[in-house]
Protein backbone atom coordinates (compact mmCIF):
# COMPACT_ATOMS: atom_id res chain seq x y z
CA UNK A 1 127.04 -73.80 71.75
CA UNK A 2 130.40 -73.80 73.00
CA UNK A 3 131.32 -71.28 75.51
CA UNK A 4 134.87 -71.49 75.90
CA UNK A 5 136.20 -67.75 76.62
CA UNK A 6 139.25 -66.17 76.84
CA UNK A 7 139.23 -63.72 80.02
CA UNK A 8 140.45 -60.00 79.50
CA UNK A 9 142.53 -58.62 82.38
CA UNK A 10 141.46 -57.61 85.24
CA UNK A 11 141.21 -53.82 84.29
CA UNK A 12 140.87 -52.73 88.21
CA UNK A 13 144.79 -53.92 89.22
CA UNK A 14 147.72 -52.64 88.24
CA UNK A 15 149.36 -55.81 86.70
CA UNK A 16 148.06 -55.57 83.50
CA UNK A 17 148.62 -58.04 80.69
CA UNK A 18 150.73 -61.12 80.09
CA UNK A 19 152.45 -61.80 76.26
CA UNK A 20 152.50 -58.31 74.88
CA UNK A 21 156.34 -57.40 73.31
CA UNK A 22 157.36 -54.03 72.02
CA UNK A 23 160.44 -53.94 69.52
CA UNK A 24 160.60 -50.40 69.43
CA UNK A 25 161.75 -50.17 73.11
CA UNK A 26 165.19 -49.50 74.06
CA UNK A 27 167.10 -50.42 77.14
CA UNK A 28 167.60 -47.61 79.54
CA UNK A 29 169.72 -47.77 82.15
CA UNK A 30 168.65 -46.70 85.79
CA UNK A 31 171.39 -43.60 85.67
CA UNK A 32 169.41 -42.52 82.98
CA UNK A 33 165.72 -43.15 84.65
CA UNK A 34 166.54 -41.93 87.70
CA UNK A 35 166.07 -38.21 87.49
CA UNK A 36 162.36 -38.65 85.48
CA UNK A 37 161.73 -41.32 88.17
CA UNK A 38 161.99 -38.63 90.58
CA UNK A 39 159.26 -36.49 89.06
CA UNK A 40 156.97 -39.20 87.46
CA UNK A 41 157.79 -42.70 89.28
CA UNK A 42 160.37 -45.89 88.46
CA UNK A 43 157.70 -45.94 85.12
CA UNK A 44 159.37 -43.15 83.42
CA UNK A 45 161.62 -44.53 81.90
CA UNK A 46 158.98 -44.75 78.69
CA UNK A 47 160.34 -41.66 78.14
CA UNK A 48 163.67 -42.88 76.95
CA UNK A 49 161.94 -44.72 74.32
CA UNK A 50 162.06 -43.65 70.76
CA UNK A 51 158.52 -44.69 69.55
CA UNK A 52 156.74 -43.72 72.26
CA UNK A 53 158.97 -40.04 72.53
CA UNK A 54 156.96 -40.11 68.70
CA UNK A 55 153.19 -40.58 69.62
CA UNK A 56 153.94 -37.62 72.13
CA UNK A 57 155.23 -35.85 69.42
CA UNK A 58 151.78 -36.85 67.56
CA UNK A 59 149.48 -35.98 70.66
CA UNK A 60 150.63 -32.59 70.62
CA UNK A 61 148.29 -31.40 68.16
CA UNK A 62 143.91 -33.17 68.52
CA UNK A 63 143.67 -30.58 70.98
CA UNK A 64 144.79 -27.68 69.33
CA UNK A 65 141.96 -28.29 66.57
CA UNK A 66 139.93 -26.05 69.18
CA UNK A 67 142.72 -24.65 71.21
CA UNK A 68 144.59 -23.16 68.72
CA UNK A 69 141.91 -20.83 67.28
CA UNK A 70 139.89 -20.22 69.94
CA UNK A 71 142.04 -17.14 71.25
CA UNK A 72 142.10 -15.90 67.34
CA UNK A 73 138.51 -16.08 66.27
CA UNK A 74 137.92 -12.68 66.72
CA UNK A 75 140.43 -11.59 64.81
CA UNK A 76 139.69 -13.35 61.72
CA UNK A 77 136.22 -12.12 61.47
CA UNK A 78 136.68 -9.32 59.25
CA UNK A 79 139.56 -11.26 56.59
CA UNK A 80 137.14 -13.77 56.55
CA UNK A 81 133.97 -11.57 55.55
CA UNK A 82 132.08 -13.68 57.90
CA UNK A 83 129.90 -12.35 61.04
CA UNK A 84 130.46 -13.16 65.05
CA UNK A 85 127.63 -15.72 64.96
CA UNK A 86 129.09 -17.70 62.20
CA UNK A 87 132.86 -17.95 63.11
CA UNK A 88 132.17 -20.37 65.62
CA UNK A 89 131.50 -22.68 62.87
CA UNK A 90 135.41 -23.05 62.67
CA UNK A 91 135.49 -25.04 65.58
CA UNK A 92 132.32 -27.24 64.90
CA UNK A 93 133.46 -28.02 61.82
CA UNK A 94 136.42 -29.58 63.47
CA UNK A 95 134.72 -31.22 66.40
CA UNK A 96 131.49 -33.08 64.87
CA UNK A 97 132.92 -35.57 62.22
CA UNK A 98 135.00 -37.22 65.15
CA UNK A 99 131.85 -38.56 66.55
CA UNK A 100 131.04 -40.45 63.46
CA UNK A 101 134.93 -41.18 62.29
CA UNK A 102 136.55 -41.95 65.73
CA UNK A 103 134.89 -45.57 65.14
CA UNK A 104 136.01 -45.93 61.49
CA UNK A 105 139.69 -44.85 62.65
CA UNK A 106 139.54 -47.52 65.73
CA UNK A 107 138.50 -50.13 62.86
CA UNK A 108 140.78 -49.19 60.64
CA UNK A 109 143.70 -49.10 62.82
CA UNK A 110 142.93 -52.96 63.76
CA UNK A 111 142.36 -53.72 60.15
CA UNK A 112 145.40 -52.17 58.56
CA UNK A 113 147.56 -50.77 61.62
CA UNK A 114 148.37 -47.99 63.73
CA UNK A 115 151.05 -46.71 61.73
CA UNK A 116 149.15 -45.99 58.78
CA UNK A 117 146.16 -44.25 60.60
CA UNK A 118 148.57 -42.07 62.62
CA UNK A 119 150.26 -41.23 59.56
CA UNK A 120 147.51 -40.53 57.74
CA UNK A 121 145.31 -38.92 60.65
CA UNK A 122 148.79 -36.53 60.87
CA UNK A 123 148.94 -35.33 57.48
CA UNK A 124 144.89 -34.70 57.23
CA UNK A 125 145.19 -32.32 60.48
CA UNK A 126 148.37 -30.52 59.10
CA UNK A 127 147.55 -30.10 55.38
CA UNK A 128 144.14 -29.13 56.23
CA UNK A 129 144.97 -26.37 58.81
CA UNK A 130 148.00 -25.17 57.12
CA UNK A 131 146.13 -24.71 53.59
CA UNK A 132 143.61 -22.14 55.64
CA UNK A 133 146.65 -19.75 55.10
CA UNK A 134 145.97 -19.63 51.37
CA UNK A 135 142.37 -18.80 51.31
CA UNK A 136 139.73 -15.89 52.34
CA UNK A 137 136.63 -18.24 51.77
CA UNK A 138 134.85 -18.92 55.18
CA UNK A 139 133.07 -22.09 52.88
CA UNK A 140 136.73 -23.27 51.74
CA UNK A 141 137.79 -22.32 55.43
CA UNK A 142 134.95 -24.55 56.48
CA UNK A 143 135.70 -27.61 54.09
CA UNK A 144 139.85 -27.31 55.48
CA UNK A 145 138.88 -27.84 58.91
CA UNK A 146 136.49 -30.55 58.26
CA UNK A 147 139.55 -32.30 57.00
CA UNK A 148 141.29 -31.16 60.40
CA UNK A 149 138.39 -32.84 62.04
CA UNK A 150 138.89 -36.18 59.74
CA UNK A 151 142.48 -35.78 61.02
CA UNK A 152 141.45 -35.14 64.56
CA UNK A 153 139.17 -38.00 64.51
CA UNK A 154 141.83 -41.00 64.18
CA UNK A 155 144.89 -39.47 66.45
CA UNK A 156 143.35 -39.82 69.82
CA UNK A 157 141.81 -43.50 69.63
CA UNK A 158 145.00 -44.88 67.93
CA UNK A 159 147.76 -42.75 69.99
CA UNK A 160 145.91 -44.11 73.00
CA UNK A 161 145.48 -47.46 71.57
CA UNK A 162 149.09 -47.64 70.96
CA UNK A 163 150.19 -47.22 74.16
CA UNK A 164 147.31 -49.72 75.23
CA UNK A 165 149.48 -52.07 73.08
CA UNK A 166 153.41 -50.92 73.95
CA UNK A 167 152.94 -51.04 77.47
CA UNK A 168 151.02 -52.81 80.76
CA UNK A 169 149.79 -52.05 84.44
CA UNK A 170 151.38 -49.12 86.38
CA UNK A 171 154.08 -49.13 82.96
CA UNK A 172 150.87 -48.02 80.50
CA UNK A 173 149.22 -45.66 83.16
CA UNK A 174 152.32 -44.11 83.38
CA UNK A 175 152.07 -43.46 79.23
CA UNK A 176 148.82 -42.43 79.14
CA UNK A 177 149.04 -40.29 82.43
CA UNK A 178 152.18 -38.68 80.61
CA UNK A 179 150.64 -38.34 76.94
CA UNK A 180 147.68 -36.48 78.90
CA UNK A 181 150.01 -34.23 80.33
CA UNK A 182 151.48 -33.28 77.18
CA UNK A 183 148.27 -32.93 76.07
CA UNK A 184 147.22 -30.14 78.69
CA UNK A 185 150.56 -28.51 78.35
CA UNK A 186 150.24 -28.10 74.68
CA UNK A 187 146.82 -27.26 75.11
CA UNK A 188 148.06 -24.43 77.08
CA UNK A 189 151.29 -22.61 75.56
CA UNK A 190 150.01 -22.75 71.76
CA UNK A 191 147.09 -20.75 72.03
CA UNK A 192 149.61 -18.24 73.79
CA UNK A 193 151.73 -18.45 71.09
CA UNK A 194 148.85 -18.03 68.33
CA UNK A 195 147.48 -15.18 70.37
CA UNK A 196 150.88 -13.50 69.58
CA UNK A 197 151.47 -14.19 66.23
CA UNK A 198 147.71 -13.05 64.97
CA UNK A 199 148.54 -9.50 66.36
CA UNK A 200 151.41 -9.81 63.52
CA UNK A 201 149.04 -11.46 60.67
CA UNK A 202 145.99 -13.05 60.70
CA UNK A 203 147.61 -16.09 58.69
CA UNK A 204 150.68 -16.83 61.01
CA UNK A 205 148.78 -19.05 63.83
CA UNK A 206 147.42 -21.44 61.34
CA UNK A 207 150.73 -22.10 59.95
CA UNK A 208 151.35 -24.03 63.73
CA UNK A 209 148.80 -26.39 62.14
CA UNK A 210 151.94 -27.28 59.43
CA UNK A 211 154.31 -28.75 61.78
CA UNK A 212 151.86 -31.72 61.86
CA UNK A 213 153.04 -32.98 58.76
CA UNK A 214 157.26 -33.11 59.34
CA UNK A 215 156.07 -35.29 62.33
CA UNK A 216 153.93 -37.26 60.32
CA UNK A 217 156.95 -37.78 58.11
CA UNK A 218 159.30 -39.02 61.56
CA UNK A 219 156.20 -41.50 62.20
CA UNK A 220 156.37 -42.93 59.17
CA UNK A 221 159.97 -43.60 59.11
CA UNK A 222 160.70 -44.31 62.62
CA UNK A 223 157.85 -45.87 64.49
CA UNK A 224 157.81 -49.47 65.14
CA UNK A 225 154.29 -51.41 65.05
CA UNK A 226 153.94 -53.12 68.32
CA UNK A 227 153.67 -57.01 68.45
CA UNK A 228 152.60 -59.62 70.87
CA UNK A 229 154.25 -62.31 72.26
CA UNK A 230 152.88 -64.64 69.30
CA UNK A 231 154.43 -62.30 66.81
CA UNK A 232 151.36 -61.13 65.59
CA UNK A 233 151.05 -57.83 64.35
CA UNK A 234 148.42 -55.23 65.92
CA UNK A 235 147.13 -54.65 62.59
CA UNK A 236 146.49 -58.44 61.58
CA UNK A 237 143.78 -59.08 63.51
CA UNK A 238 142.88 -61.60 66.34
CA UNK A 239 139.46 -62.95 65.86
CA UNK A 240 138.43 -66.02 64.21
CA UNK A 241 134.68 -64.70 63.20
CA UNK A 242 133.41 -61.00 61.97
CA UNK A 243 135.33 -57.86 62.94
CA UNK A 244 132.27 -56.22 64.42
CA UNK A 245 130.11 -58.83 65.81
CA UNK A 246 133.07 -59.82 68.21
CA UNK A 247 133.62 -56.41 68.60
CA UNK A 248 130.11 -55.62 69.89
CA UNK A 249 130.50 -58.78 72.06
CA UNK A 250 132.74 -57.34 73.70
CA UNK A 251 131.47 -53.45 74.29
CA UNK A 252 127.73 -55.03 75.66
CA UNK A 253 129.06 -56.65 78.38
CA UNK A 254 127.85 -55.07 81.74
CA UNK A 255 131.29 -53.80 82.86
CA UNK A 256 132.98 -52.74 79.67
CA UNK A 257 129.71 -50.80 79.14
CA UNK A 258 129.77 -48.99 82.66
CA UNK A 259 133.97 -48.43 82.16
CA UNK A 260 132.98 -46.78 78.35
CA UNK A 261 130.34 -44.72 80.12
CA UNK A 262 132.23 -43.79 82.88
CA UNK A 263 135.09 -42.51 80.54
CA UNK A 264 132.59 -39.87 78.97
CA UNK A 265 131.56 -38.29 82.16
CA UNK A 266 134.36 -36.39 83.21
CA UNK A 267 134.54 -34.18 79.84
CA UNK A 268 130.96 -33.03 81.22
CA UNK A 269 132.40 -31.30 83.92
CA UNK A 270 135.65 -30.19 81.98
CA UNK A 271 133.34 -28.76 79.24
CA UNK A 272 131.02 -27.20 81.10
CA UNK A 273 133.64 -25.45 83.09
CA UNK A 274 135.32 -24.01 80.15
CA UNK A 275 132.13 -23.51 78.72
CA UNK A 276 130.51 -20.87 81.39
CA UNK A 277 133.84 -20.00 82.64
CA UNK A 278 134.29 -16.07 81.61
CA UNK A 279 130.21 -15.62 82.99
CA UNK A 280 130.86 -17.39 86.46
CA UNK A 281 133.89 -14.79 86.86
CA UNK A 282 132.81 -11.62 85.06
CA UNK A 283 129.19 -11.86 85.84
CA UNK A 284 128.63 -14.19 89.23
CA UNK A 285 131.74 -13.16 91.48
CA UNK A 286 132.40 -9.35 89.57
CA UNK A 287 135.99 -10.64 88.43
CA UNK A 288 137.69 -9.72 85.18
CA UNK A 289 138.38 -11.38 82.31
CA UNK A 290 141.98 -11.32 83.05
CA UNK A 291 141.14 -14.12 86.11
CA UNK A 292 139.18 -16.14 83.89
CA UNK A 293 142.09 -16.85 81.87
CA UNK A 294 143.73 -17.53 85.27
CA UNK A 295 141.11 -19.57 86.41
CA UNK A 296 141.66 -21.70 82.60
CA UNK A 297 145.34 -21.95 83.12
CA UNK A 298 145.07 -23.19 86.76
CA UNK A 299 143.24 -26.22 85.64
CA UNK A 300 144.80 -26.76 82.84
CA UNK A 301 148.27 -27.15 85.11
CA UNK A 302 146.46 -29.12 87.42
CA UNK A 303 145.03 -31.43 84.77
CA UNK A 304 148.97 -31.80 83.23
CA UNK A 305 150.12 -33.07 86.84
CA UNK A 306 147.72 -34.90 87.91
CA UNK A 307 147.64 -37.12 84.68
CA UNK A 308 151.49 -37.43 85.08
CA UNK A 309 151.31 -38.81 88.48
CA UNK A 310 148.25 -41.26 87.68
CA UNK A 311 150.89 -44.12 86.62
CA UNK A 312 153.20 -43.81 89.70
CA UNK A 313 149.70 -43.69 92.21
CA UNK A 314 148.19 -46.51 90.64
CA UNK A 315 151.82 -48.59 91.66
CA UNK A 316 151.44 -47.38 94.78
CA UNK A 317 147.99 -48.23 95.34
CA UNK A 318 147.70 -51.36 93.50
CA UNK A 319 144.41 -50.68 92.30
CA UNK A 320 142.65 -48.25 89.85
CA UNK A 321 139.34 -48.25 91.46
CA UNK A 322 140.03 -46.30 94.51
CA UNK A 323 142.36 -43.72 92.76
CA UNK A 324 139.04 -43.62 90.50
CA UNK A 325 136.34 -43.01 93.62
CA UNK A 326 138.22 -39.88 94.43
CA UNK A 327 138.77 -38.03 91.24
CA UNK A 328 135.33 -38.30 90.74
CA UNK A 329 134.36 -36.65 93.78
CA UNK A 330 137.30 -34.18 92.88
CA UNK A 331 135.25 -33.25 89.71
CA UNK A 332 132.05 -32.65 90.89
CA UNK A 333 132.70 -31.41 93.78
CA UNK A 334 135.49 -28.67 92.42
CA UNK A 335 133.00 -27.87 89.98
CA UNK A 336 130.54 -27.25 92.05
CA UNK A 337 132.41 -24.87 94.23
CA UNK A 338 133.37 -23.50 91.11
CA UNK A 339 129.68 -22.40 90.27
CA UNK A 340 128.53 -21.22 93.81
CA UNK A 341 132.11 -19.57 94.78
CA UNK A 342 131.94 -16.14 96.49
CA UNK A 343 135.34 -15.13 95.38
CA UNK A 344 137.78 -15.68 92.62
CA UNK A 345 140.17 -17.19 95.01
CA UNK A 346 137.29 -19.64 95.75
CA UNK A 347 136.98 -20.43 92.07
CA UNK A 348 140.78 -20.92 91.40
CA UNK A 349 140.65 -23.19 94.42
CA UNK A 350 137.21 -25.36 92.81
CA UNK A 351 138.91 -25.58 89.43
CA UNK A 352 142.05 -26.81 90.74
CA UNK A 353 140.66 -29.55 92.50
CA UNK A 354 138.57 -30.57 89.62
CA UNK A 355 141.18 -30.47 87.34
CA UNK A 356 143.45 -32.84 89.58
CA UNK A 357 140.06 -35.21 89.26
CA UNK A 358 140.09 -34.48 85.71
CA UNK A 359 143.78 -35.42 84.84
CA UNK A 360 143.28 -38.58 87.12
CA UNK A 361 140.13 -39.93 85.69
CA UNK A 362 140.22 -39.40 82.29
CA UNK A 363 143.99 -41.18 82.23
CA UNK A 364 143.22 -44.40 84.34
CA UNK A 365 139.84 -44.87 82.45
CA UNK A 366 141.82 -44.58 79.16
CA UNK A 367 144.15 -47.25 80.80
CA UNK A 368 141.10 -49.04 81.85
CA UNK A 369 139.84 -49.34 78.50
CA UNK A 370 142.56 -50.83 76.66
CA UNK A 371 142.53 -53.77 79.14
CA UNK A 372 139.10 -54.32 77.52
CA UNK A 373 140.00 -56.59 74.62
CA UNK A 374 142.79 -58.09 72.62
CA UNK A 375 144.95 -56.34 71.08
CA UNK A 376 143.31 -57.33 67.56
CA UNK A 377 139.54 -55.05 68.61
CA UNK A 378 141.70 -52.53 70.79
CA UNK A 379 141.51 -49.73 68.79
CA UNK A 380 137.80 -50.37 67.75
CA UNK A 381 136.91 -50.32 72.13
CA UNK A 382 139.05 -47.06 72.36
CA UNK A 383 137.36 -45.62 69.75
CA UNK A 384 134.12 -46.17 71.07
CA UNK A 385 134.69 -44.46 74.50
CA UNK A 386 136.12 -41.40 72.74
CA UNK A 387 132.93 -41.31 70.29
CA UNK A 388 130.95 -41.47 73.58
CA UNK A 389 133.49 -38.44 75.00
CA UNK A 390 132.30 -36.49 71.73
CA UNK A 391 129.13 -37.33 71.96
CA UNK A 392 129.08 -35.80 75.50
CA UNK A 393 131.57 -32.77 74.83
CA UNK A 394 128.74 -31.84 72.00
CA UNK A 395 125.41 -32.60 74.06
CA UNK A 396 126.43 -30.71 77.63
CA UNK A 397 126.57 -26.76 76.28
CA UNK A 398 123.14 -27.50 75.11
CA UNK A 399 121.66 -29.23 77.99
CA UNK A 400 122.95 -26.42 80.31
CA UNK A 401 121.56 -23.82 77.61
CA UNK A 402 118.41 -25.68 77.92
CA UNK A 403 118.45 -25.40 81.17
CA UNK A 404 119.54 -22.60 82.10
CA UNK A 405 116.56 -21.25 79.40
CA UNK A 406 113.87 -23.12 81.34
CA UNK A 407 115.31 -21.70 84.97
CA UNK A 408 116.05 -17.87 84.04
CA UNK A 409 112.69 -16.07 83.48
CA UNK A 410 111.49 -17.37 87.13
CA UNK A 411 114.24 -17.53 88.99
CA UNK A 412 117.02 -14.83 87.44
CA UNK A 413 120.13 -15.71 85.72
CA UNK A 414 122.65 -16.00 88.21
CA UNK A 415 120.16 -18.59 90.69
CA UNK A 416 119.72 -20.82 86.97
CA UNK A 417 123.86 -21.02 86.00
CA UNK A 418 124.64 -22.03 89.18
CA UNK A 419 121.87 -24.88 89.19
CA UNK A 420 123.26 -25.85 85.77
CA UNK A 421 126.27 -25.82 86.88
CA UNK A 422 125.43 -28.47 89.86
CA UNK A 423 123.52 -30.48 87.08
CA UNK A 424 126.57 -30.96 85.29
CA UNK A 425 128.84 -31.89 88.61
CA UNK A 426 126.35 -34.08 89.54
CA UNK A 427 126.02 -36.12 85.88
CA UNK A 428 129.80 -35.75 85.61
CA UNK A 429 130.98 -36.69 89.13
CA UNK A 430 127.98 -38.34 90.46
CA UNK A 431 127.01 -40.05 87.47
CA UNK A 432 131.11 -41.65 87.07
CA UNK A 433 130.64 -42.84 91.04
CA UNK A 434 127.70 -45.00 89.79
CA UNK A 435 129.42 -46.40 86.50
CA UNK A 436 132.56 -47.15 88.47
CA UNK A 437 130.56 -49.48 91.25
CA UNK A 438 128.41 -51.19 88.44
CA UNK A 439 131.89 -52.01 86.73
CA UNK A 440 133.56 -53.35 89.98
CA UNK A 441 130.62 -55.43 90.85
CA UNK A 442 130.56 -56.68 87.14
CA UNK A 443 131.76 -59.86 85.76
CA UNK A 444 135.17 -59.70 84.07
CA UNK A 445 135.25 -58.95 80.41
CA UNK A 446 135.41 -62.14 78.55
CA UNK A 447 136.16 -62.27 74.84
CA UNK A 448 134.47 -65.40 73.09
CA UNK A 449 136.54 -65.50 69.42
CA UNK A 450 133.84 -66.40 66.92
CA UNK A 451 135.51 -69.49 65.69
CA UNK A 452 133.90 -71.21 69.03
CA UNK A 453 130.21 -70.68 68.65
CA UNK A 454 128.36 -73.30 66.74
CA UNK A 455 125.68 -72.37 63.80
């Protein structure tokens, strides 16, 4: 057997990769840098370029699959002629076919290009929520946002993956840390918005949904696929031997395991925040609803800067690891002053530490991960760490339920949330500590093309 490798980049410094060209960046002089360099670091200047101005356009909208309606449910109940216990199917429709379809879009967008999975991925997530405007029929409604959720499923892996392949070191933190940000900061002001316009008519807020498909429209005219230094194409592929066999040769080994693991972890402690967040206000500290929201918004801030900043620290630290080590103590340890706080001032305090972790983890181990593998099985190792994010998002409401089920009859309901609540810092923050040191003490990720192992 021959066992010639090729060696992935070190995914702990802030170098990044050799050979990678971008066409669709434009010079930008340092006149024009220099006031974003003053809020985001000398790594800004991404933001002058047109193609990557449009996947910021395009990451506007996976998170409003869930933020959007989630301040509106309520008041769709009764147009809808379904009941409180069934509306939340709206937003389970939308969340569960990513976990099966993130890792056909991450295939796809090797096989045929990012480009045409963006594009596509758009105009599912627009057409689908928009159409909701023309129909009373919670099973129609349901079908619409399953195509939302086919949308939903392929702009995350290949936005991310796209940046994985336009940029490098502190450059593509910087990207990510800034596509995170307008992430949160969407994630914030539309649901603001929709709460507003449903007071005027029930359909309005779903029309947001629309604008989707004018930017899928920009995308396809505008955006330029990235190339490497070869001129090969992202979406020709890079492998000699089977897509998915050098794929999986890839995801197994030790540290690319521990890194995709890792990358999961911190959505347990976002989720289980957001999750228990009105009953650790309302009904553990004797706040009002009114500071929950408060408490939401805080983190949500925090999460915006801290991802923004995660490019220009990893410069100045020269290393992701140790920028890594203390977001995840951030997490679970804001989360779990979240659960046992006294006072709301307490909480706001908790969540805005863990959100800082937040924003900082999940954008360096998205950075992380596209330093996993060539740039021809990039979007198929993206695509699994957000299945595994899915995958956890789903499972950590009903581990805590179970939990917190098992806990209440003997030791009262307050006494069980709050243990919950440390269950899920711990796995979140805890449990990322222990995947980061496997990964450091891990052999680098080599990628063996398939062409080189004898039958």
């Amino acid at each position: 057997m021959d066992q010639s490798c090729t060696v992935v980049a070190n995914s702990w410094d802030s170098t990044g990769r050799p050979g990678y060209s971008y066409p669709g960046a434009e010079s930008v002089t340092t006149d024009t840098v220099a006031p974003l360099g003053s809020l985001f670091g000398k790594d800004a200047s991404v933001l002058e370029e047109t193609d990557y101005q449009l996947l910021l356009l395009a990451t506007m909208f996976p998170i409003l699959g869930t933020a959007l309606v989630s301040p509106v449910l309520d008041s769709v109940i009764e147009p809808f002629g379904t009941s409180p216990a069934r509306i939340g199917l709206m937003i389970s429709f939308t969340t569960a076919p990513a976990i099966v379809l993130i890792p056909v879009a991450g295939v796809l967008a090797d096989r045929y290009g990012r480009k045409l999975v963006l594009v596509g991925s758009l105009l599912a997530f627009g057409i689908g929520g928009a159409s909701i405007v023309a129909t009373t029929d919670f099973r129609v409604i349901l079908g619409l946002r399953a195509i939302q959720g086919v949308g939903f499923a392929g702009l995350v892996p290949t936005i991310t993956t796209s940046i994985g392949d336009m940029y490098d070191g502190a450059r593509e933190a910087t990207g990510q840390g800034l596509r995170m940000a307008t992430n949160g900061l969407s994630g914030a002001l539309f649901p603001l918005l929709a709460g507003a316009l449903v007071a005027v008519a029930w359909q309005l807020p779903f029309l947001l949904y629309g604008l989707a498909i004018p930017v899928a429209v920009v995308v396809l005219l505008r955006f330029e696929e990235p190339t490497t230094s070869t001129g090969q194409r992202a979406d020709e592929g890079g492998g000699d031997g089977p897509y998915l066999r050098s794929l999986l040769r890839v995801i197994r080994q030790r540290r690319a395991l521990a890194i995709l693991v890792a990358r999961s972890l911190p959505v347990v402690v976002w989720i289980a925040m957001f999750t228990y967040n009105s009953l650790i206000v309302v009904r553990l500290i004797g706040g009002t609803a009114f500071e929950a929201g408060l408490l939401a918004a805080v983190g949500n801030f925090l999460f915006a800067i801290a991802g923004s900043q995660a490019g220009r620290l990893t410069a100045r630290v020269g290393s992701r690891f140790y920028p890594l080590l203390v977001g995840n103590v951030a997490l679970g340890g804001g989360l779990a002053a979240v659960f046992y706080a006294p006072t709301v001032p307490v909480a706001i305090l908790g969540i805005a530490v863990a959100g800082t972790g937040f924003g900082l983890t999940l954008t360096l181990y998205r950075s992380m991960i596209t330093n996993l593998a060539p740039q021809s099985l990039r979007g198929g190792v993206v695509s699994a760490g957000a299945s595994l994010a899915r995958i956890a998002a789903t499972a950590t409401p009903i581990a805590m339920g179970v939990v917190l089920g098992a806990l209440e009859p003997t030791m009262g309901f307050e006494a069980a949330l709050r243990i919950a609540g440390l269950g899920a810092a711990v796995v979140g923050g805890g449990g990322g500590i222990v995947c980061l040191l496997i990964a450091h003490t891990a052999p680098a990720v080599r990628f063996r093309p398939e062409s080189s192992v004898e039958q």
